[in-house]
C-alpha atoms as a PDB file:
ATOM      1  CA  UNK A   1       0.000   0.000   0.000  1.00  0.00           C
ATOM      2  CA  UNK A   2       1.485   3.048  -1.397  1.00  0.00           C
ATOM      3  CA  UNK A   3       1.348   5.924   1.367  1.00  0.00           C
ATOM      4  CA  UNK A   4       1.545   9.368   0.020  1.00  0.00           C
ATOM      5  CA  UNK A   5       4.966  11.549   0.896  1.00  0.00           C
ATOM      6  CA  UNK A   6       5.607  13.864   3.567  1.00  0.00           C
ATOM      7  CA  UNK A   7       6.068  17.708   2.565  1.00  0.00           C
ATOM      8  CA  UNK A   8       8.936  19.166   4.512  1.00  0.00           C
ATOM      9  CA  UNK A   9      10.059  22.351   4.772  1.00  0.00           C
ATOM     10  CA  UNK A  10      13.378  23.749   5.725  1.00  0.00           C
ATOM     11  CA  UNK A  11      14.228  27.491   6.219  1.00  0.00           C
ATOM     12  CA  UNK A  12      17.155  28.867   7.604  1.00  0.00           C
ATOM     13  CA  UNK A  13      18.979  32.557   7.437  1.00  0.00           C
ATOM     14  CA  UNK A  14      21.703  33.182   4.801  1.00  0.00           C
ATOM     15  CA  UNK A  15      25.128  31.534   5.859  1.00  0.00           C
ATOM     16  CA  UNK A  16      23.476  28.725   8.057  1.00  0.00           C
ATOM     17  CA  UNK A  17      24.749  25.977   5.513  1.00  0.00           C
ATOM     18  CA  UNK A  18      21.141  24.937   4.478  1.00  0.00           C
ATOM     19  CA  UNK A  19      22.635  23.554   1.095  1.00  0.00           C
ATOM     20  CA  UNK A  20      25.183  21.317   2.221  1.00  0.00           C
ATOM     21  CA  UNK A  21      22.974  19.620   5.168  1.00  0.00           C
ATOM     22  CA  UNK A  22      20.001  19.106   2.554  1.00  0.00           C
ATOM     23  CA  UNK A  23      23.286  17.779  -0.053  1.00  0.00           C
ATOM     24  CA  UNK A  24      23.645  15.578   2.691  1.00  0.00           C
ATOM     25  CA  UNK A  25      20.146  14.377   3.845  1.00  0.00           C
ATOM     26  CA  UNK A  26      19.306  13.147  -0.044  1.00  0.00           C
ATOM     27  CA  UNK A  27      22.225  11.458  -0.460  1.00  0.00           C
ATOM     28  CA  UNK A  28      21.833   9.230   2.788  1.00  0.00           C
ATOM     29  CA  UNK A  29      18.023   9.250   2.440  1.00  0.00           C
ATOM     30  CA  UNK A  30      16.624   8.353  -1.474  1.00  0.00           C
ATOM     31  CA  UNK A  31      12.976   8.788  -0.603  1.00  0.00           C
ATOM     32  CA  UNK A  32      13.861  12.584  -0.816  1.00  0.00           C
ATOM     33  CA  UNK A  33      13.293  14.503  -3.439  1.00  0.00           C
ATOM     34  CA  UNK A  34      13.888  18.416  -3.407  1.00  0.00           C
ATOM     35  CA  UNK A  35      12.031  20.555  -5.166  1.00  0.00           C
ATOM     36  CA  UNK A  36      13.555  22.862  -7.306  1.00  0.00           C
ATOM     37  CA  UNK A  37      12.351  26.501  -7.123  1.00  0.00           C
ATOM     38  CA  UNK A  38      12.576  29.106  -9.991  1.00  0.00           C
ATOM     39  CA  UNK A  39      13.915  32.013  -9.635  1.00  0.00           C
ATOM     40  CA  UNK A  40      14.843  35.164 -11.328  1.00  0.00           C
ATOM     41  CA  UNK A  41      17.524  36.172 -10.109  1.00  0.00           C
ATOM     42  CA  UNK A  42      21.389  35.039 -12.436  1.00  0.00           C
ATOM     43  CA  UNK A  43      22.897  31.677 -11.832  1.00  0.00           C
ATOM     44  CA  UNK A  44      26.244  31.709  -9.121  1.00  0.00           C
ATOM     45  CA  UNK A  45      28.945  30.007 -10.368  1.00  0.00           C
ATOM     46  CA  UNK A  46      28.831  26.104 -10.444  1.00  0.00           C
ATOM     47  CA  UNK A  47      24.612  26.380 -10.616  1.00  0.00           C
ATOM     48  CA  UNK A  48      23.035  24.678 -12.905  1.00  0.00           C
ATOM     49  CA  UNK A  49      19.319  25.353 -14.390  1.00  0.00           C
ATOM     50  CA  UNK A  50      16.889  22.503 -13.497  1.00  0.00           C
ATOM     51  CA  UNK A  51      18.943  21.558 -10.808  1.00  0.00           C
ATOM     52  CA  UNK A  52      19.791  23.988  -8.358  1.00  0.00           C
ATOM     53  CA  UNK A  53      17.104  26.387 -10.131  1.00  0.00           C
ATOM     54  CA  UNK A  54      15.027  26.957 -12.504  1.00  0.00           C
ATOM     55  CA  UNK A  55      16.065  30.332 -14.181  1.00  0.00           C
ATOM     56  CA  UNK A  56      13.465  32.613 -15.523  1.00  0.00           C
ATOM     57  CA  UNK A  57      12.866  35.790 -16.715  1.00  0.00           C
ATOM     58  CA  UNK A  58      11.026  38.428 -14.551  1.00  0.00           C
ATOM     59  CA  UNK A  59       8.134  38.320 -17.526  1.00  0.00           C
ATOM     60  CA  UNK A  60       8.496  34.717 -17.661  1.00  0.00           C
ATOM     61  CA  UNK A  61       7.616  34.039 -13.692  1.00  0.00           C
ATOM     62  CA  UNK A  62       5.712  36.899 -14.119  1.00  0.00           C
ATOM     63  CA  UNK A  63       3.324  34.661 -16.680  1.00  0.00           C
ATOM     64  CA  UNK A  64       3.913  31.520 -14.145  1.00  0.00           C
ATOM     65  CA  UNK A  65       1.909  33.977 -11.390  1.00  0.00           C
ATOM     66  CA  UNK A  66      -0.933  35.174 -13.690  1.00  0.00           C
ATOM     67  CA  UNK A  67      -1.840  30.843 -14.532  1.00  0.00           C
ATOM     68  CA  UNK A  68      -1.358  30.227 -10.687  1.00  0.00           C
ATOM     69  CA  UNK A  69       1.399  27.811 -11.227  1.00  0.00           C
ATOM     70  CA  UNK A  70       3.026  28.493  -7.615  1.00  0.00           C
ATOM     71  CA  UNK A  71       2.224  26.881  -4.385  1.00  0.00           C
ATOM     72  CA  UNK A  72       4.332  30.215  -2.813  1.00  0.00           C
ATOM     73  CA  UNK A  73       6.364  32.757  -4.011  1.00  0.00           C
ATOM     74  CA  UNK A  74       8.107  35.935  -2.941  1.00  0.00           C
ATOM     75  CA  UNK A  75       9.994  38.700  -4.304  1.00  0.00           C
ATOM     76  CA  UNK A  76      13.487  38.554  -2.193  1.00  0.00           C
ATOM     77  CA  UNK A  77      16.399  41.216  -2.427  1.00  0.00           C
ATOM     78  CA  UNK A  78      14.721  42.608  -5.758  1.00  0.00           C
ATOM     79  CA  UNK A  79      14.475  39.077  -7.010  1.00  0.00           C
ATOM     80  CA  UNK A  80      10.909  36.498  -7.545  1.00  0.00           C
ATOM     81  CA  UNK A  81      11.487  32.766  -5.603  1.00  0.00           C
ATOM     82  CA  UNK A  82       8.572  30.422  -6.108  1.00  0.00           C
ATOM     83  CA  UNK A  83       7.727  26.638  -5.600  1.00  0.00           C
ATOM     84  CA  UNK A  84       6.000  25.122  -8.473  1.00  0.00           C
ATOM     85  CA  UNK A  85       2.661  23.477  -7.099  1.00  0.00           C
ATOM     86  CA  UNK A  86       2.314  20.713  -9.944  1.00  0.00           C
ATOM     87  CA  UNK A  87       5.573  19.398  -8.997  1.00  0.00           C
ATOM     88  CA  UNK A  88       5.546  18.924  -5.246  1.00  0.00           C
ATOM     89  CA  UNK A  89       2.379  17.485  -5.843  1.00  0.00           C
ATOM     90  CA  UNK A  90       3.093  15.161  -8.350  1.00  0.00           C
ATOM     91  CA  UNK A  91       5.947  13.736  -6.203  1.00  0.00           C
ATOM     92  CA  UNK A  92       4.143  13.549  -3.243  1.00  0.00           C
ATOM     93  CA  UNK A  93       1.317  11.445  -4.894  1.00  0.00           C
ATOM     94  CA  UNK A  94       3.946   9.223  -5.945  1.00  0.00           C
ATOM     95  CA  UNK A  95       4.715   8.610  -1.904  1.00  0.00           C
ATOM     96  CA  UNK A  96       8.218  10.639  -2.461  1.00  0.00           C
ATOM     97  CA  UNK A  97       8.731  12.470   0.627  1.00  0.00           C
ATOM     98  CA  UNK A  98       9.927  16.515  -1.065  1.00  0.00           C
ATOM     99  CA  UNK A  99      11.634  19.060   0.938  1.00  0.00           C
ATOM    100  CA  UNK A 100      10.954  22.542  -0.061  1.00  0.00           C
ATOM    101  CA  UNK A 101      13.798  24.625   0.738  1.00  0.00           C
ATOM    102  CA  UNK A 102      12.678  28.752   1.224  1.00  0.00           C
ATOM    103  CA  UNK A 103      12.560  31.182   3.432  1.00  0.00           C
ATOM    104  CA  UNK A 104      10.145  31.960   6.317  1.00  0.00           C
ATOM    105  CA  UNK A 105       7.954  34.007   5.205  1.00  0.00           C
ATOM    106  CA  UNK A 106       7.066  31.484   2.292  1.00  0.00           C
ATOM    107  CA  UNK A 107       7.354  28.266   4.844  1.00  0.00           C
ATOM    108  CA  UNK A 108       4.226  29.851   6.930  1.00  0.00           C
ATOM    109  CA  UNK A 109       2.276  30.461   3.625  1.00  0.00           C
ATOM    110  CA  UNK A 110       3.061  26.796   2.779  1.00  0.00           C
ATOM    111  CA  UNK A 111       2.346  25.779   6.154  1.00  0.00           C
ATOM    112  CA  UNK A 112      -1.469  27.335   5.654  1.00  0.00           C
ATOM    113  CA  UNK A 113      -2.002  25.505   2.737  1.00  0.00           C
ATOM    114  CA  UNK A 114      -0.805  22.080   3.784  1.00  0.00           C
ATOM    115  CA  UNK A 115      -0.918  21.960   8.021  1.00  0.00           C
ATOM    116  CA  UNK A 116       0.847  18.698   8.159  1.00  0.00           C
ATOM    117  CA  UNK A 117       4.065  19.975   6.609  1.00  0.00           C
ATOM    118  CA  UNK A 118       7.146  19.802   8.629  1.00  0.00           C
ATOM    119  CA  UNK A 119       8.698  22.001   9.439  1.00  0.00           C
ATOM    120  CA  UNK A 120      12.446  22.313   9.900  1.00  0.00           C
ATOM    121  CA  UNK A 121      14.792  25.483  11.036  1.00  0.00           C
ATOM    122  CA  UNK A 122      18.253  25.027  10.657  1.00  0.00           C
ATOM    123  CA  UNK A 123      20.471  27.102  12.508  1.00  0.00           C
ATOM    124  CA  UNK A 124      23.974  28.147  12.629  1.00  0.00           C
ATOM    125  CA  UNK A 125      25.383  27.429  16.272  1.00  0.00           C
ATOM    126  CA  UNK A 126      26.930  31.241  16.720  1.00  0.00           C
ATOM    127  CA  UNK A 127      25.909  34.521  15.451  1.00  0.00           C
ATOM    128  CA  UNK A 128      29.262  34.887  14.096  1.00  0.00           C
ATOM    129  CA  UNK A 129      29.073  31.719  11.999  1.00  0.00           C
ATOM    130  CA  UNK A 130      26.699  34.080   9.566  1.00  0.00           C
ATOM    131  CA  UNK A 131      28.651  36.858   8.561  1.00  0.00           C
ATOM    132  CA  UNK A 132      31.552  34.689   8.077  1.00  0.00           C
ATOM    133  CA  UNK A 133      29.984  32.012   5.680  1.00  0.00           C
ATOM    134  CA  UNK A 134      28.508  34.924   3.475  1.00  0.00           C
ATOM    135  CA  UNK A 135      32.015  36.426   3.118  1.00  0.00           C
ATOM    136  CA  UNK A 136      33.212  33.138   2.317  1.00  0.00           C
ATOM    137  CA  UNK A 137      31.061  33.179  -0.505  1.00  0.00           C
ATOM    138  CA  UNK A 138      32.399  36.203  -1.697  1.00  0.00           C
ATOM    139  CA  UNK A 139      29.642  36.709  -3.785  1.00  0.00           C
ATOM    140  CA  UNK A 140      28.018  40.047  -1.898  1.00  0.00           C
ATOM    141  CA  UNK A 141      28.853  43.128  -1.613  1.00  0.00           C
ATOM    142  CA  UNK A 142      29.772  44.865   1.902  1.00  0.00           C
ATOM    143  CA  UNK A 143      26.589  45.977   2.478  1.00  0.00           C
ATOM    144  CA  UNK A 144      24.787  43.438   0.806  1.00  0.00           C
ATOM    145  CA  UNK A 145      27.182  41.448   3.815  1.00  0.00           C
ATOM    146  CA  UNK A 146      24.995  43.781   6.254  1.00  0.00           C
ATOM    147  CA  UNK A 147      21.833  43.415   5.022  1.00  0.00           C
ATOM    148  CA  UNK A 148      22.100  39.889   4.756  1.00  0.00           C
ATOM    149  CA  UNK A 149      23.045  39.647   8.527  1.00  0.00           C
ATOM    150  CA  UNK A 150      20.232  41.877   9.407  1.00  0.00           C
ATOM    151  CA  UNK A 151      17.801  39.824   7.773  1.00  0.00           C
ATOM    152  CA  UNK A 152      19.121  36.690   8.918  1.00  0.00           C
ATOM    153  CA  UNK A 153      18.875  37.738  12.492  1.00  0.00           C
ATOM    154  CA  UNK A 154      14.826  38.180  11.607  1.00  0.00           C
ATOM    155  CA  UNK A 155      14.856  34.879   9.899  1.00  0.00           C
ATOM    156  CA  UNK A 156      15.989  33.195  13.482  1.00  0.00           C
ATOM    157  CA  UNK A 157      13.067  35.166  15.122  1.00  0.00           C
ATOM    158  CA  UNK A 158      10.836  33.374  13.214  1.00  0.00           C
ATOM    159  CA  UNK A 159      12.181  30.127  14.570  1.00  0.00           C
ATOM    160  CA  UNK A 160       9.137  29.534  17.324  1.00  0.00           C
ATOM    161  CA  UNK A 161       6.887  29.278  14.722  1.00  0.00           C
ATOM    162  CA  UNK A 162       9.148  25.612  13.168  1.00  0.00           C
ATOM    163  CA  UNK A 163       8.633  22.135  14.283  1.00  0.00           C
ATOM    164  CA  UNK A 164      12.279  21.232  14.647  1.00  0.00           C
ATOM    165  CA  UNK A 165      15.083  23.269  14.875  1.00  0.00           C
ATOM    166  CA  UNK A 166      19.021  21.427  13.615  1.00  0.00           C
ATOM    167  CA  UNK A 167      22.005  23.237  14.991  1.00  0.00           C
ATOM    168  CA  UNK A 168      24.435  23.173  11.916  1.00  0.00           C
ATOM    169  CA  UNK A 169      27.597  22.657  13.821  1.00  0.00           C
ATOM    170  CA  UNK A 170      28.268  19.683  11.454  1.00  0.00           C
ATOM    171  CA  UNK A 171      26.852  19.395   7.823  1.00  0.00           C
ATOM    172  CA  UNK A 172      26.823  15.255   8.210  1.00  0.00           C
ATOM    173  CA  UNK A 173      25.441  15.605  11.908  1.00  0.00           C
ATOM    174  CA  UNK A 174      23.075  18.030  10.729  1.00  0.00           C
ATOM    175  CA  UNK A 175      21.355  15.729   7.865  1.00  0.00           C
ATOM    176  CA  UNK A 176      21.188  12.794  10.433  1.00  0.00           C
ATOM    177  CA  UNK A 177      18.923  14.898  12.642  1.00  0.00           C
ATOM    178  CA  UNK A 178      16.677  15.181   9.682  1.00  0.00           C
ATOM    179  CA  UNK A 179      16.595  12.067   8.864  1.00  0.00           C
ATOM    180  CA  UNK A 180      15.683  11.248  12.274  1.00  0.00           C
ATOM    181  CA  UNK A 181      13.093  13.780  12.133  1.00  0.00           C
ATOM    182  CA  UNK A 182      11.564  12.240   9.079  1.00  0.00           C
ATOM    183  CA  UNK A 183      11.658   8.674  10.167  1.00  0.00           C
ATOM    184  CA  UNK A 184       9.814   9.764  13.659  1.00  0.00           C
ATOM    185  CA  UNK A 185       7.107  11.512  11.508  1.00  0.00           C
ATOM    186  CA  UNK A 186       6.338   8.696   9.645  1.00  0.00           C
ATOM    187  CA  UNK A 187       5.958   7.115  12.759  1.00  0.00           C
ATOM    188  CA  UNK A 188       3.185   9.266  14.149  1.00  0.00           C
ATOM    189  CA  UNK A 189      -0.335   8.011  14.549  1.00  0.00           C
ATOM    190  CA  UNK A 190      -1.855  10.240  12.122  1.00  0.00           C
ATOM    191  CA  UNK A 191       0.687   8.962   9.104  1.00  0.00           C
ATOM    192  CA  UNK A 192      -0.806   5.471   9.637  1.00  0.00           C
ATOM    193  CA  UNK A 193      -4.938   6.176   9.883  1.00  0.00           C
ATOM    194  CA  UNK A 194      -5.102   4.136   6.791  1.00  0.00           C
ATOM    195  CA  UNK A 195      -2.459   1.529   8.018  1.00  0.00           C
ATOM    196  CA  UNK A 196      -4.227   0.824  11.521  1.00  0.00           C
ATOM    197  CA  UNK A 197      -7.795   0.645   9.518  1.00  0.00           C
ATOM    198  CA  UNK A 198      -5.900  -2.139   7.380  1.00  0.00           C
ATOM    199  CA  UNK A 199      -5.059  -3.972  10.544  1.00  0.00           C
ATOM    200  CA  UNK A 200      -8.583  -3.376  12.126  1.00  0.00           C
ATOM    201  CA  UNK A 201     -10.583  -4.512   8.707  1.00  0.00           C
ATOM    202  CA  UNK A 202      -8.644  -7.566   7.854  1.00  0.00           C
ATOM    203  CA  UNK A 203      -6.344  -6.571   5.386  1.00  0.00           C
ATOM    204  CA  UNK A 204      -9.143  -5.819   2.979  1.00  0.00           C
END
């Protein structure tokens, strides 16, 4: 009996190392898919479209809005992010579990829409850690360095409102905690309704 996936959804502020634990947690765990957003803004260097993103246009995700193609979307740091709906659905019907990885303003619109998502903060495990993986980067600007901090620190605010929150103190550490997370979730009464009616009725 096929049981449909679990929708997951991790948010974190710039510089927490999101990437790398969620690199991690689908290569140790291949019921996980990730959905890949589009966005507008230019590919970094190494990105590739249809994998890390999908690349659009502003009029192109512009058209995506008007047809209602996006479970959520935002315009972020004069850029559009968005999670196509027919995607995550279509995987999730297939009983793939699919992580949706965005910020958390677009996790609590998600959350709306589908209240058994799970939801997942990760967190660096110092303030400092932040401003130093974003000049790592070296990809922003000194005050896009700022702004990025500042908006990070509001990001971490938003933490009560998660289900889980992973310290990133260790990439590898940090994608074993969510695979814990999603293997106690599937454990939870209301994942198995259909499961303990099975038992109840038979197998029938």
């Amino acid at each position: 009996m096929q049981k449909k996936g679990l929708l997951i959804v991790v948010s974190g502020p710039s510089g927490a190392g999101k990437g790398t634990v969620l690199a991690h947690t689908i290569a140790k765990y291949s019921n996980l898919k990730y959905s890949v957003s589009v966005t507008t803004r230019a590919p970094r260097a190494g990105e590739v479209d249809g994998v890390n993103y999908f690349f659009k246009s502003v009029k192109e995700f512009e058209e995506m809005i008007a047809r209602c193609e996006f479970l959520e979307y935002k315009r972020v740091y004069d850029n559009y992010y968005g999670t196509p709906l027919v995607n995550v659905q279509k995987q999730l019907d297939d009983g793939y579990d699919v992580v949706l990885e965005i910020d958390t303003e677009g996790a609590l619109d998600v959350k709306n829409i589908y209240p058994d998502a799970v939801m997942i903060f990760i967190s660096p495990a110092k303030r400092s850690t932040i401003e130093e993986r974003l000049r790592g980067r070296s990809t922003e600007s000194e005050e896009q360095i700022q702004t990025r901090t500042q908006s990070a620190l509001k990001e971490i605010r938003q933490a009560v409102f998660y289900d889980y929150i992973v310290v990133n103190e260790d990439s590898q550490k940090g994608a074993m905690d969510i695979i814990a997370i999603i293997e106690a979730e599937k454990c939870k009464v209301k994942n198995n309704k259909k499961f303990i009616d099975n038992l109840i009725n038979g197998g029938k």
